[in-house]
C-alpha atoms as a PDB file:
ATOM      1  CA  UNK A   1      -9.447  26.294  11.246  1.00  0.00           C
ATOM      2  CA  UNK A   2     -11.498  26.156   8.215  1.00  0.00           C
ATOM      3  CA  UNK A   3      -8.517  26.241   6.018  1.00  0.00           C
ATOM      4  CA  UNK A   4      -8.165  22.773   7.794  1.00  0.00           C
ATOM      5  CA  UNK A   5     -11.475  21.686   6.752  1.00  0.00           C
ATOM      6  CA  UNK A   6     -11.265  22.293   3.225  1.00  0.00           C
ATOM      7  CA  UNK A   7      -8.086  20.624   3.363  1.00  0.00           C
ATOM      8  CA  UNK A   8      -9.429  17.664   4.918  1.00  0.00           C
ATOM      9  CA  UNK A   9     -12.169  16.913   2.660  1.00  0.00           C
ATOM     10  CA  UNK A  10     -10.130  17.908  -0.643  1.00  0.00           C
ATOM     11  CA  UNK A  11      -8.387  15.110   0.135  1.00  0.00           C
ATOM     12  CA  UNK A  12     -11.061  13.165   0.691  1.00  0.00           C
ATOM     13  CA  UNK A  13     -12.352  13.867  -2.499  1.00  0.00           C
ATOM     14  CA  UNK A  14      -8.937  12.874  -4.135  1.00  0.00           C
ATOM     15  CA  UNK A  15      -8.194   9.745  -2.303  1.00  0.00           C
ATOM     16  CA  UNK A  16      -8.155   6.300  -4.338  1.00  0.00           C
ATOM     17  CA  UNK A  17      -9.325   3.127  -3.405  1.00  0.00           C
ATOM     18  CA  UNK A  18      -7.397   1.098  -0.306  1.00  0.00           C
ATOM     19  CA  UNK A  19      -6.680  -1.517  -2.820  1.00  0.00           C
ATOM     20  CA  UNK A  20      -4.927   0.656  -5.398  1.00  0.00           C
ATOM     21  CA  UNK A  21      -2.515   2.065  -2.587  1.00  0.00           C
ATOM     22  CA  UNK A  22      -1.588  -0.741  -0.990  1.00  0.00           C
ATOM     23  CA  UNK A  23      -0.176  -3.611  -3.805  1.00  0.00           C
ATOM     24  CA  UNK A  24       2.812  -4.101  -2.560  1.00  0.00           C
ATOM     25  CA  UNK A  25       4.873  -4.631   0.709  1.00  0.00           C
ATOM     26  CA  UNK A  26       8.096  -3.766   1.475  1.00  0.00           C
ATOM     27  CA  UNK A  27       9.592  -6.323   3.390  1.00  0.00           C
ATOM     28  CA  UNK A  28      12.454  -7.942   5.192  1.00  0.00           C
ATOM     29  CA  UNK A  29      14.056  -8.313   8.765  1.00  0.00           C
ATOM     30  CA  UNK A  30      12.996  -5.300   9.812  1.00  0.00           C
ATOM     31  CA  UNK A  31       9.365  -5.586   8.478  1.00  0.00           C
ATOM     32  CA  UNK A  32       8.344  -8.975   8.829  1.00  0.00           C
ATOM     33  CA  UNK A  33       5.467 -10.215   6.883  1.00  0.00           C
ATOM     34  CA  UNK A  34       3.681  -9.192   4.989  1.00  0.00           C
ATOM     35  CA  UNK A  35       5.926  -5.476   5.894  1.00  0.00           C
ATOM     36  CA  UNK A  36       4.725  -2.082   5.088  1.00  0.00           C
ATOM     37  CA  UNK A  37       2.357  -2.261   2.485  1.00  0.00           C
ATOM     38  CA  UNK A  38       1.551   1.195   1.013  1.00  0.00           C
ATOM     39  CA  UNK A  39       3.110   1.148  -2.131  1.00  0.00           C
ATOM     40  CA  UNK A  40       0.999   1.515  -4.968  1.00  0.00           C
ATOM     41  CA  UNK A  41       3.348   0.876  -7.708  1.00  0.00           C
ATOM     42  CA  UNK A  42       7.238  -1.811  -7.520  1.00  0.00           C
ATOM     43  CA  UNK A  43       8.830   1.350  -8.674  1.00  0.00           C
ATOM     44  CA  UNK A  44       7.619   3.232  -5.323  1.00  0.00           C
ATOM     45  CA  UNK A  45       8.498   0.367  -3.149  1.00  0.00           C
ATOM     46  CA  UNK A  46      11.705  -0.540  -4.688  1.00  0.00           C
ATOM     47  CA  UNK A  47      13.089   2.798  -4.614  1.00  0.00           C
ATOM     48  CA  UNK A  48      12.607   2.735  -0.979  1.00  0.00           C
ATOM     49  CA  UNK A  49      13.936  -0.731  -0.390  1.00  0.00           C
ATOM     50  CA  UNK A  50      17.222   0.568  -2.673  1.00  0.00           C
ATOM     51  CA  UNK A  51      20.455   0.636  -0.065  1.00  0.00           C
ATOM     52  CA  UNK A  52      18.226  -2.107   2.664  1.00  0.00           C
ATOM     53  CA  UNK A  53      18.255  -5.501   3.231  1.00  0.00           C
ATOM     54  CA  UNK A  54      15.080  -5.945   2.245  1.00  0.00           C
ATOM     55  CA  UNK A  55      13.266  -6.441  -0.873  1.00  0.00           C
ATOM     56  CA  UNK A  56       9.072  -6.176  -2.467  1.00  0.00           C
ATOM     57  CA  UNK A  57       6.505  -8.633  -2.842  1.00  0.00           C
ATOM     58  CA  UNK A  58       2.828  -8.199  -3.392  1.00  0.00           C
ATOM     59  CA  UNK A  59       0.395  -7.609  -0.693  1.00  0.00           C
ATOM     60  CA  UNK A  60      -1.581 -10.615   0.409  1.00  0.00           C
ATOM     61  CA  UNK A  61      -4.616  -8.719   0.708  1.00  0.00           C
ATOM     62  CA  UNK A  62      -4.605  -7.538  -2.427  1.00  0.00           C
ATOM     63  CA  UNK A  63      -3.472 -10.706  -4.338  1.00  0.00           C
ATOM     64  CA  UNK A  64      -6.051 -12.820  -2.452  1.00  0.00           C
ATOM     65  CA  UNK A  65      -9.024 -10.204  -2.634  1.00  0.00           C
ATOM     66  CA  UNK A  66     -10.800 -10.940  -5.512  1.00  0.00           C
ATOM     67  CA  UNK A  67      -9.814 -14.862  -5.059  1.00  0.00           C
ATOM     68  CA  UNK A  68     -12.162 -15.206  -2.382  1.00  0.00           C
ATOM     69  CA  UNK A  69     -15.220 -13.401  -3.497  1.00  0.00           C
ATOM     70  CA  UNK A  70     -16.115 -16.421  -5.970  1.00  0.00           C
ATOM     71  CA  UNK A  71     -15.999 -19.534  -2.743  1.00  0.00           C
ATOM     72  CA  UNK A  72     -19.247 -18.289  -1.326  1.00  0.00           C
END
């Protein structure tokens, strides 16, 4: 049980911001919009798209995040 623990909040520790994970979005038929968005890098999300119908775009939230922050 404490093996778990440590685990748990090593990774913590390690774990980058939400908006460096998630900058793109696989999507297609299956995903809809805006898909599954936790690729970090096109490379990651492409190689999972390879062999689908589907294809990678940015993630809305992240394109549109910083947009936003300026309007108020």
């Amino acid at each position: 049980m404490a093996a778990a623990a440590v685990t748990a909040m090593a990774s913590l520790g390690s774990a980058t911001p939400a908006a460096a994970q998630d900058r793109y979005c696989l999507q297609g038929r299956v995903w809809g919009y805006p898909g599954n968005c936790q690729f970090a890098s096109y490379a990651q999300c492409l190689a999972s798209a390879s062999g689908t119908n589907a294809y990678c775009a940015i993630n809305p939230r992240y394109a549109y995040a910083r947009r936003g922050r300026g309007y108020r």
